[in-house]
Protein backbone atom coordinates (compact mmCIF):
# COMPACT_ATOMS: atom_id res chain seq x y z
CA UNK A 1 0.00 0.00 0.00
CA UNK A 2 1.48 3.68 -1.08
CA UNK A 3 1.94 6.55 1.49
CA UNK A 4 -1.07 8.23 -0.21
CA UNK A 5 -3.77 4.99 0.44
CA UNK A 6 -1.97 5.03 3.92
CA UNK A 7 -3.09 8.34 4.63
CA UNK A 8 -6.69 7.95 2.57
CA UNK A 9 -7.26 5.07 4.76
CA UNK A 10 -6.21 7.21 8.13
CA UNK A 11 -8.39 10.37 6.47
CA UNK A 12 -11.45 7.69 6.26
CA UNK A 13 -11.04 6.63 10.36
CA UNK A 14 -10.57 10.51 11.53
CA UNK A 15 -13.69 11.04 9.53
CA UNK A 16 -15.98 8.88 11.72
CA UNK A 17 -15.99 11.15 14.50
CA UNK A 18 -18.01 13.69 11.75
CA UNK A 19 -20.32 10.88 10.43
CA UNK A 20 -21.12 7.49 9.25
CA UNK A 21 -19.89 5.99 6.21
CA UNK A 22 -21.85 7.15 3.49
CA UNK A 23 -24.22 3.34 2.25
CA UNK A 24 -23.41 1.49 -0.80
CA UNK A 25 -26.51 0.21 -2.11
CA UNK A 26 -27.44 -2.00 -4.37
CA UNK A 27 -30.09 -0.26 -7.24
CA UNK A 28 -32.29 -2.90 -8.56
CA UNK A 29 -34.08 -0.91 -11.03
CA UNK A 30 -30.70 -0.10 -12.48
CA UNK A 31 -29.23 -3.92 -12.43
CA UNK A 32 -32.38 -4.89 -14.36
CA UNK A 33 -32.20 -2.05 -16.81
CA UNK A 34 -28.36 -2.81 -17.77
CA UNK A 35 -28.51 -6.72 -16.78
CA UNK A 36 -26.01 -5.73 -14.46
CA UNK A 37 -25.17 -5.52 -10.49
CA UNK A 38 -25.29 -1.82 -10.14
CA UNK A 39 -24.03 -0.52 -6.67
CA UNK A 40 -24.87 3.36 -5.79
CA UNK A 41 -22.35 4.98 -3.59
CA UNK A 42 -24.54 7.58 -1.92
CA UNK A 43 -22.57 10.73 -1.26
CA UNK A 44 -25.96 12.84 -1.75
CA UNK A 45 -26.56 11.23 1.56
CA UNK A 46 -23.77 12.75 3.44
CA UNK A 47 -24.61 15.59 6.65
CA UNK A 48 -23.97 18.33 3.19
CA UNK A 49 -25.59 16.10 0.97
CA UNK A 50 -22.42 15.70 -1.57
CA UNK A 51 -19.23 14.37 -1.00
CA UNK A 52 -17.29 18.08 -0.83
CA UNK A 53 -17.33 17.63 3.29
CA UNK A 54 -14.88 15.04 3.13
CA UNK A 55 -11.93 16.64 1.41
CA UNK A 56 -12.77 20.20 3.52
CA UNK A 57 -12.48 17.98 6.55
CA UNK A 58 -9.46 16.53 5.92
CA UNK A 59 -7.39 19.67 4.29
CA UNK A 60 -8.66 21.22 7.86
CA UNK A 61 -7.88 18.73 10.26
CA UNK A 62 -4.42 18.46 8.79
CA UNK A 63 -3.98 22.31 9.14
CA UNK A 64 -5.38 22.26 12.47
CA UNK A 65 -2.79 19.35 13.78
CA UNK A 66 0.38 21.04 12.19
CA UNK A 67 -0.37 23.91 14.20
CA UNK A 68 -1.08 25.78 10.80
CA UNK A 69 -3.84 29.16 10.77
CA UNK A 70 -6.85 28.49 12.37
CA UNK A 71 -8.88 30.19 9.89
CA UNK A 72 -10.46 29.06 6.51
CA UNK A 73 -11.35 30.28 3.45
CA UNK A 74 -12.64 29.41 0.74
CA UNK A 75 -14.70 30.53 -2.79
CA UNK A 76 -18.14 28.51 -3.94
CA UNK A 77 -21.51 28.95 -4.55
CA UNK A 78 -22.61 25.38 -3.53
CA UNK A 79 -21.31 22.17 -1.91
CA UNK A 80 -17.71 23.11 -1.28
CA UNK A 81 -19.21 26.00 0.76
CA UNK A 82 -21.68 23.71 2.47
CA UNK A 83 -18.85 21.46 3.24
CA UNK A 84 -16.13 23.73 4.58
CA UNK A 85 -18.61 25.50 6.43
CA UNK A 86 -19.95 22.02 8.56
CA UNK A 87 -16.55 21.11 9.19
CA UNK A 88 -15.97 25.16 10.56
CA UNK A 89 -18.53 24.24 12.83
CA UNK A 90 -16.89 20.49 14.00
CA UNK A 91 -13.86 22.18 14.86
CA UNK A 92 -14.75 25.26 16.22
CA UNK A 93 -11.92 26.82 13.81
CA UNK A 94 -13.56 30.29 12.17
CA UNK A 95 -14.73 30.19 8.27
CA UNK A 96 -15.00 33.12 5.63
CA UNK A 97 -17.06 31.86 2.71
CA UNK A 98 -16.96 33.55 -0.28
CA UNK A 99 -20.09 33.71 -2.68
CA UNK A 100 -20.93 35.54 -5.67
CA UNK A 101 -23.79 37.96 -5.70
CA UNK A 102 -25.68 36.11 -8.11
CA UNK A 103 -25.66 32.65 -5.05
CA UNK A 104 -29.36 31.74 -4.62
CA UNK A 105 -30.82 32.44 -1.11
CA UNK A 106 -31.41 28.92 -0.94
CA UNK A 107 -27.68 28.33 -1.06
CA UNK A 108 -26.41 30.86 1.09
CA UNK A 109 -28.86 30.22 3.79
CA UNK A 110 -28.05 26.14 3.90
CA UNK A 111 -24.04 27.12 3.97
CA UNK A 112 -25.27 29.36 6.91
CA UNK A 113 -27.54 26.70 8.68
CA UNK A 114 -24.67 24.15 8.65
CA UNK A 115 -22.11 26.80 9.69
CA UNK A 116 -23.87 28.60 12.06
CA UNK A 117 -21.63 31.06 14.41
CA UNK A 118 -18.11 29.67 12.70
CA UNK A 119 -18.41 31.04 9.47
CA UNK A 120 -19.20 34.76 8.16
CA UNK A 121 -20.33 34.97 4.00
CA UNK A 122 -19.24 37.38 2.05
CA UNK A 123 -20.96 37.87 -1.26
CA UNK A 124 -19.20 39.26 -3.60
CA UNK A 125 -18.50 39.75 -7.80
CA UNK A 126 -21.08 38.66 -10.42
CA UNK A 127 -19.09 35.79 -11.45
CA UNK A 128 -16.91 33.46 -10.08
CA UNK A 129 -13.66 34.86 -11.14
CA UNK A 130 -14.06 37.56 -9.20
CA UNK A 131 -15.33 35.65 -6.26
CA UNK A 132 -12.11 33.68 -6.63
CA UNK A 133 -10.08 37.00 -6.45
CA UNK A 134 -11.50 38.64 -3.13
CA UNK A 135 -11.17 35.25 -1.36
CA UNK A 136 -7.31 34.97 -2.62
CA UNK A 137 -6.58 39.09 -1.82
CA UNK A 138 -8.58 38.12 1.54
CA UNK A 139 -6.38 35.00 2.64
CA UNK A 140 -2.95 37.52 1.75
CA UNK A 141 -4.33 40.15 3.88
CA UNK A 142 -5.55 38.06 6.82
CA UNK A 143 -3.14 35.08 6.71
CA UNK A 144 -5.62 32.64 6.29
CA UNK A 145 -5.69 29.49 5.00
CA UNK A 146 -7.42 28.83 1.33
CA UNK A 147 -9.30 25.67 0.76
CA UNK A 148 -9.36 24.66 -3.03
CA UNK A 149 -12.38 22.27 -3.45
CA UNK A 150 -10.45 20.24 -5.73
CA UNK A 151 -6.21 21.28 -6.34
CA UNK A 152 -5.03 20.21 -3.47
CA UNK A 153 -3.27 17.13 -1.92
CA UNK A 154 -5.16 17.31 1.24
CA UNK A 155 -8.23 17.83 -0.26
CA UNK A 156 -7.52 14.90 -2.93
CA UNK A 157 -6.69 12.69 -0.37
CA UNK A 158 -9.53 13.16 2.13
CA UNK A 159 -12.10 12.26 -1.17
CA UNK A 160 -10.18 9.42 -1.37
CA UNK A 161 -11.61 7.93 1.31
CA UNK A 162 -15.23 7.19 -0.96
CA UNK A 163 -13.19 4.19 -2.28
CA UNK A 164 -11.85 3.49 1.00
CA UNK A 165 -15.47 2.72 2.39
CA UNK A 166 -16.44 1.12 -0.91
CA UNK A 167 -13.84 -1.61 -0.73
CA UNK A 168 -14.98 -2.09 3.05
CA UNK A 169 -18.45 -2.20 2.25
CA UNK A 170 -18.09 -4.61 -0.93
CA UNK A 171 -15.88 -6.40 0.64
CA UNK A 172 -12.92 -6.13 -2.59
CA UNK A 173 -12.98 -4.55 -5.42
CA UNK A 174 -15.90 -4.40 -8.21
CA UNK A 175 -15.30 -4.74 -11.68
CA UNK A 176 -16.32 -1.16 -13.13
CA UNK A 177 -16.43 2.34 -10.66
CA UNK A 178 -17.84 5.13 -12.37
CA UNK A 179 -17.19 8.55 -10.91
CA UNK A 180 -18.22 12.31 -12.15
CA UNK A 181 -15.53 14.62 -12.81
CA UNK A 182 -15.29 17.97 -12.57
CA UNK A 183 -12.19 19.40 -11.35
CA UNK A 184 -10.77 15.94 -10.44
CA UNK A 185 -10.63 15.93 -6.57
CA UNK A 186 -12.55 12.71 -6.41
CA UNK A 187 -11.21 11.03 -9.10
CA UNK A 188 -7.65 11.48 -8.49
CA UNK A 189 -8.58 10.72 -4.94
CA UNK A 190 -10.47 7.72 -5.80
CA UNK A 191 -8.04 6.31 -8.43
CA UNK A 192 -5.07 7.36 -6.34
CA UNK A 193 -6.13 4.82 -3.98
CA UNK A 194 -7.31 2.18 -5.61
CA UNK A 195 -3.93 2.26 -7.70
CA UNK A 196 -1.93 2.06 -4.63
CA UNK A 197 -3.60 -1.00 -2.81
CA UNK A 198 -3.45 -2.64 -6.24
CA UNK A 199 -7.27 -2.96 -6.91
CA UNK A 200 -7.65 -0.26 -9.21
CA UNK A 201 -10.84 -2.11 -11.30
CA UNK A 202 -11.96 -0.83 -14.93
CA UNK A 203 -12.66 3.10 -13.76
CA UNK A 204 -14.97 5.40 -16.38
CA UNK A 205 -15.40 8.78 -15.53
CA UNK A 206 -18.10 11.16 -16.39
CA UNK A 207 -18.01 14.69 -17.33
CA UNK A 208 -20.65 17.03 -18.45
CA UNK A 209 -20.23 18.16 -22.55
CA UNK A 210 -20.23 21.93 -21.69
CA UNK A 211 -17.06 21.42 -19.08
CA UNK A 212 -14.88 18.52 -20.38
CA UNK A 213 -11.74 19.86 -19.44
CA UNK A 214 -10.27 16.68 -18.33
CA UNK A 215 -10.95 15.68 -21.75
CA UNK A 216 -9.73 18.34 -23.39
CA UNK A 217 -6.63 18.31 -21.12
CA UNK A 218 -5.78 14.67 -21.59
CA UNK A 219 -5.70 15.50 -25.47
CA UNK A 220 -3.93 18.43 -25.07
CA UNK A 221 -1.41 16.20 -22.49
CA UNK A 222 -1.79 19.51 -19.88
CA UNK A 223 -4.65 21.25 -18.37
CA UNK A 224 -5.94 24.04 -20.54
CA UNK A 225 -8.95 26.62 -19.88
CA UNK A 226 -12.05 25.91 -22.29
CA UNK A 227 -13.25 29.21 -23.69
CA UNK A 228 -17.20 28.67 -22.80
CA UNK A 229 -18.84 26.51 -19.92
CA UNK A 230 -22.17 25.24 -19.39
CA UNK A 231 -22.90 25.80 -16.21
CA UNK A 232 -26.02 24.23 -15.93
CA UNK A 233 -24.12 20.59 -14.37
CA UNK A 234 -22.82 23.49 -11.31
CA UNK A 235 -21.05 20.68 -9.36
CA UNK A 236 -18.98 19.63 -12.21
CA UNK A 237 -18.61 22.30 -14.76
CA UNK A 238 -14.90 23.74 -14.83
CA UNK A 239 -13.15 25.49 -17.21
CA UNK A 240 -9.89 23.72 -16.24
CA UNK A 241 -9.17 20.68 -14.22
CA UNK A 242 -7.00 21.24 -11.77
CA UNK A 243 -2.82 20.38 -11.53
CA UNK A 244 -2.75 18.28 -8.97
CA UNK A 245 -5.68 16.16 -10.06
CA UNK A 246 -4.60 16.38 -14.01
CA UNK A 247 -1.15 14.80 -12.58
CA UNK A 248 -3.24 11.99 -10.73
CA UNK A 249 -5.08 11.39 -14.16
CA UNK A 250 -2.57 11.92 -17.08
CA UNK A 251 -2.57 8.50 -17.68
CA UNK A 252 -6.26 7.76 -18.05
CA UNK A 253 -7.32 6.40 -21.62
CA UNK A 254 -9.44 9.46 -23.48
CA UNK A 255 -12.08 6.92 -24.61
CA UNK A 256 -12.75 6.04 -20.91
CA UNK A 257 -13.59 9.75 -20.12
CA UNK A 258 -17.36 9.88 -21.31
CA UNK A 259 -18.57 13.62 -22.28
CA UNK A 260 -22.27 13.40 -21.19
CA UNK A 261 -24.46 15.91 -22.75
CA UNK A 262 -26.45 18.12 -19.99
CA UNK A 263 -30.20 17.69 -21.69
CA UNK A 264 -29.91 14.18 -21.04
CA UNK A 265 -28.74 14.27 -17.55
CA UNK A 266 -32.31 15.69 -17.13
CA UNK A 267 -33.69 12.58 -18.20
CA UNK A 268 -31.94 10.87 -15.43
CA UNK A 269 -32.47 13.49 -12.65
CA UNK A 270 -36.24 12.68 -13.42
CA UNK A 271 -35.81 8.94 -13.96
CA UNK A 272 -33.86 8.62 -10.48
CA UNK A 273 -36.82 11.31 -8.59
CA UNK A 274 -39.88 9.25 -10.02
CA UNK A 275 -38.65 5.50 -10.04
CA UNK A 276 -36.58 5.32 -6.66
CA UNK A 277 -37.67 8.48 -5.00
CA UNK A 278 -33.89 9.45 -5.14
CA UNK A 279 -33.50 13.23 -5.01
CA UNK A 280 -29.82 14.62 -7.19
CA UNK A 281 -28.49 17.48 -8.60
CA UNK A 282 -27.21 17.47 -11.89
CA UNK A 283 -24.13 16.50 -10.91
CA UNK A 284 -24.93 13.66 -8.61
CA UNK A 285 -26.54 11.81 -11.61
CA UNK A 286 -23.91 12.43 -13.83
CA UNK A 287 -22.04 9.25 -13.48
CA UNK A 288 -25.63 6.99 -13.64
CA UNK A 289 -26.32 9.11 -16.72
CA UNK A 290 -23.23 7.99 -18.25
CA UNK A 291 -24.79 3.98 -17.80
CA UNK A 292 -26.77 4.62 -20.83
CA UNK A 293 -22.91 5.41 -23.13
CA UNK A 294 -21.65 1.75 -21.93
CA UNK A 295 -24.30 -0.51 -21.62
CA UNK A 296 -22.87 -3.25 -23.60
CA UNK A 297 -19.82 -3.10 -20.96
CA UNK A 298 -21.56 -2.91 -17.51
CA UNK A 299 -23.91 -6.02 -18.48
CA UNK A 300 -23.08 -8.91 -16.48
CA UNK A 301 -20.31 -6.87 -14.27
CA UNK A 302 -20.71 -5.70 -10.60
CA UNK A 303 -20.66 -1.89 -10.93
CA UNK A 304 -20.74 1.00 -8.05
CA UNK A 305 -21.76 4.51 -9.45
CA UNK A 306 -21.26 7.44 -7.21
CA UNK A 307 -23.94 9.94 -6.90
CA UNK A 308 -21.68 13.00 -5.73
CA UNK A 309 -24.36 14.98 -4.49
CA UNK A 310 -28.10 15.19 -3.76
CA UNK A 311 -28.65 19.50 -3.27
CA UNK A 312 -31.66 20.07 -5.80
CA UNK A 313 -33.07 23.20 -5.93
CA UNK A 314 -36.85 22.12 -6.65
CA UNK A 315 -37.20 25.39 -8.32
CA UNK A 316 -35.45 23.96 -11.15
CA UNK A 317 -37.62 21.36 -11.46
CA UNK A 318 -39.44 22.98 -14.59
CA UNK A 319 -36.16 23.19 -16.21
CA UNK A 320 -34.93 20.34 -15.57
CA UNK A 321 -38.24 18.29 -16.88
CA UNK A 322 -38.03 21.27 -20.06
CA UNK A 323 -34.44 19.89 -21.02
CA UNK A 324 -35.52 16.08 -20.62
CA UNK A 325 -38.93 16.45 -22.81
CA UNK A 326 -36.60 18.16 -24.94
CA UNK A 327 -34.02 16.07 -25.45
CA UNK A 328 -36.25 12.90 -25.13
CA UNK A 329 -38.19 14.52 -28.54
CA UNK A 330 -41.56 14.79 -27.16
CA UNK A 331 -41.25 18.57 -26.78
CA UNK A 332 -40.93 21.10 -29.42
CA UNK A 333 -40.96 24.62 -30.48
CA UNK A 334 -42.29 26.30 -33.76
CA UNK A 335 -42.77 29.30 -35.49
CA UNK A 336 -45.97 29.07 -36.78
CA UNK A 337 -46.99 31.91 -39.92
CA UNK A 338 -50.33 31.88 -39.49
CA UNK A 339 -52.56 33.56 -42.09
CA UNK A 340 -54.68 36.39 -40.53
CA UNK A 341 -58.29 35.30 -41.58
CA UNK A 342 -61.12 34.15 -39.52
CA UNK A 343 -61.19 30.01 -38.86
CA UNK A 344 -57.08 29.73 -39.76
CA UNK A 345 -56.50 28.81 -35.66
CA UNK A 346 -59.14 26.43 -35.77
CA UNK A 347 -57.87 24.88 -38.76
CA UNK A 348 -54.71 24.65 -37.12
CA UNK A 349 -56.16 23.14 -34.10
CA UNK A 350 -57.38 20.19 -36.04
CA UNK A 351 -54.49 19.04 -37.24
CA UNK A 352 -53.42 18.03 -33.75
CA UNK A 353 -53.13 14.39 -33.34
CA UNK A 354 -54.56 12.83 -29.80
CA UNK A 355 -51.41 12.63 -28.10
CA UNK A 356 -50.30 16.05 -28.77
CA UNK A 357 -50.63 19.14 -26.51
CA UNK A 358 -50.25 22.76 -26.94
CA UNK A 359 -47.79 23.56 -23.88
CA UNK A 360 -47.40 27.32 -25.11
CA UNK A 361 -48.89 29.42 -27.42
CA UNK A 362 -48.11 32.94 -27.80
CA UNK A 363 -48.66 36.31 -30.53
CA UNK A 364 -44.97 37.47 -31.23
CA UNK A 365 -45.86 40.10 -33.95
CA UNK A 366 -47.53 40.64 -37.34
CA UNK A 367 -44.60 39.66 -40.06
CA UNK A 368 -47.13 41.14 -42.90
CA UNK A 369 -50.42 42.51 -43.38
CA UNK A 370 -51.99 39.21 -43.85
CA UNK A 371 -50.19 36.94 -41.68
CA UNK A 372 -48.96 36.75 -37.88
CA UNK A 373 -45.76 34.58 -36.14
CA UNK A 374 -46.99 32.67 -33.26
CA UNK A 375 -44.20 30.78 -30.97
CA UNK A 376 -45.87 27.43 -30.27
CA UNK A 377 -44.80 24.94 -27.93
CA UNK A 378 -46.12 21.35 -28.59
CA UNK A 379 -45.92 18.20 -26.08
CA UNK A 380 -46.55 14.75 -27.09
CA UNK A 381 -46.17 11.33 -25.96
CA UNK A 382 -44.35 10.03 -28.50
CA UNK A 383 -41.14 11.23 -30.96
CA UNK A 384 -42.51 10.02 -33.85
CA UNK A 385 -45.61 12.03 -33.32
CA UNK A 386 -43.92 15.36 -34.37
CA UNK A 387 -43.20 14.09 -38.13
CA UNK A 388 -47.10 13.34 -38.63
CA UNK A 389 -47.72 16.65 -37.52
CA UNK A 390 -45.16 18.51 -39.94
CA UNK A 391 -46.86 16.78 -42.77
CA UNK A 392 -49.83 17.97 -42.10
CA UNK A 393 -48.60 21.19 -41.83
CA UNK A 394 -46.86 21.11 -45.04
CA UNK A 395 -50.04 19.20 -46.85
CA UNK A 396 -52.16 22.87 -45.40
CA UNK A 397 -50.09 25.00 -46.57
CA UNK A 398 -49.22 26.31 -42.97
CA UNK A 399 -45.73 27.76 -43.02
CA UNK A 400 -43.60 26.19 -39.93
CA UNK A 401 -40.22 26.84 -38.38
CA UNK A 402 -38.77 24.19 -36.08
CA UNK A 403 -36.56 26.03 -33.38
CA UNK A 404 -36.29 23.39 -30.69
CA UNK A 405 -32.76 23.00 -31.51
CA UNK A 406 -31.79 26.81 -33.21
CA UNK A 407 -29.93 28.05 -30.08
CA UNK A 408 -29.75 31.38 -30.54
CA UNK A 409 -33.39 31.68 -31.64
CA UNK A 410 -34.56 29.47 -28.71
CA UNK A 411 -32.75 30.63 -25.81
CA UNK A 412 -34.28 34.36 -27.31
CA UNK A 413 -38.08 33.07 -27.07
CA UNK A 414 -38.74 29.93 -25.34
């Protein structure tokens, strides 16, 4: 066993006195979908819901027993916050958390809750960069010390200890681990230990298509910045993985880095809420979302999938079912030139098919004397549905833009 497994494994006892191992479960309406034994390693289930308090423990515990500063900083709008801020609390040690203006309440008052007294947040800059700045200028002034939620070795190591639990819990080794990645704390954590008690299985990690700087760094062979970031996957959307976790990984096979594309992740936040009453944030089912890119290879295999994090914001609920209708094809938006006369909505009405429903309908402006655009939004229960409805459209004479999938246009109107 390496130095580093050594001191995952002695990050993973030291974390007991903060809370239980997080449960490995077995998902049987997974294992039947993918003929497979699908294991869930439930980090949404931690005391911060995500797996962010373990590394924030560890960096501080570490700190605290070297005799290092005795106050912690650190930059996040979400479960590195939530994290640093519970462990504050633990160790009676004194937090500033750093938000950006833009944080929801939501998020600022659960970093708050599970801080309480130890912690003070400062909200600051309309984007993260910024954020990032004032905590940095803050930790020079003060002499504090700043907690990266993913470049650094004490952080790296104290995610490590998911796969120390896992390999308890399973008793060995499975034959596939699937992890998220974002900016590779967990991974390189996870791997890094597994490599060094020689039971490193068949490991896939999962990245959202808007962030896939690991990806784009392994091809590259060094971390590089991406020039635009989807944000919507918050827990794992980075512009650029960091060095210390891009060192961990360098040697990872591209083709086992899967770039997951966000509109489908919806499907499986949904899939996860209504079938096993599971609750996760994008980026907790990021890795079970990435099932559905290697099917063929799970079947037959025990599997564990970790679900990093479970802190949804039910307000995003609509958008989240939006992007899954919409990616699943039974959702779409027109541009409907309808001809100013009296009966043309009605005989636009009946070319509707049983299954389909109008899920918006709204005047934009008159184009021409005789005609009007109307943005229409249509549901339906099945794909195939939409190219019955086209033809009848055409066959009417009823001019029809699809913009379900123009970008520009859609992000304008719908």
């Amino acid at each position: 066993m390496t130095d580093f497994s050594e001191q995952a494994a002695a990050a993973e006892r030291e974390m007991r006195s903060l809370f239980e191992p997080t449960p490995l479960m077995k998902n049987d309406f997974l294992s039947e979908r993918y003929d497979a034994e699908i294991w869930l390693k439930r980090e949404d289930l931690s005391p911060v819901r995500s797996y962010k308090i373990r590394g924030a423990f560890n960096a501080m515990r570490k700190s605290i027993e070297s005799g290092g500063p005795t106050t912690f900083v650190c930059a996040s709008a979400g479960n590195h916050a939530q994290g640093v801020a519970y462990a504050c609390r633990h160790f009676g040690v004194s937090g500033v958390i750093f938000m950006p203006v833009t944080t929801p309440d939501q998020k600022i008052y659960k970093t708050r809750v599970f801080g309480g007294d130890a912690i003070e947040i400062r909200l600051t800059g309309d984007y993260f960069d910024d954020t990032l700045a004032s905590a940095q200028s803050y930790c020079a002034e003060a002499g504090a010390q700043f907690l990266s939620p993913f470049d650094d070795a004490d952080v790296i190591e104290g995610q490590a200890s998911v796969a120390v639990e896992v390999l308890d819990q399973l008793g060995g080794s499975p034959d596939l681990f699937i992890l998220p990645v974002g900016g590779g704390g967990l991974s390189a954590g996870v791997r890094g230990y597994l490599k060094g008690t020689g039971k490193l299985p068949e490991l896939v990690l999962a990245e959202p298509s808007g962030g896939a700087s690991l990806a784009a760094a392994l091809n590259a062979g060094a971390p590089v910045t991406l020039e635009r970031v989807d944000t919507f996957v918050d827990g794992a959307a980075v512009a650029r993985v960091g060095t210390l976790t891009f060192d961990a990984l360098t040697d990872m096979c591209v083709k086992d880095v899967l770039s997951v594309p966000e509109d489908r992740i919806c499907t499986t936040i949904l899939e996860m809420l209504n079938h096993e009453g599971i609750v996760l944030e994008p980026a907790g089912a990021l890795a079970i979302d990435a099932l559905k890119d290697i099917a063929e290879r799970v079947q037959g295999r025990q599997v564990v999938v970790v679900t990093s994090g479970g802190n949804f914001d039910f307000e995003r609920l609509p958008e989240v079912k939006e992007r899954a209708q919409r990616y699943s094809g039974v959702k779409k938006y027109f541009l409907l030139r309808l001809p100013q006369r009296p009966g043309a909505l009605r005989d636009f009405l009946q070319l509707l098919g049983p299954d389909d429903d109008i899920a918006r309908f709204e005047y934009l402006k008159k184009s021409a004397r005789n005609f009007g655009t109307v943005l229409i939004g249509i549901e339906t229960s099945a794909p195939e549905n939409f190219a019955r409805l086209t033809e009848a459209l055409d066959q009417a004479g009823f001019s029809c833009r699809d913009i379900t999938n123009d970008e520009a246009v859609a992000e304008f109107v719908v």
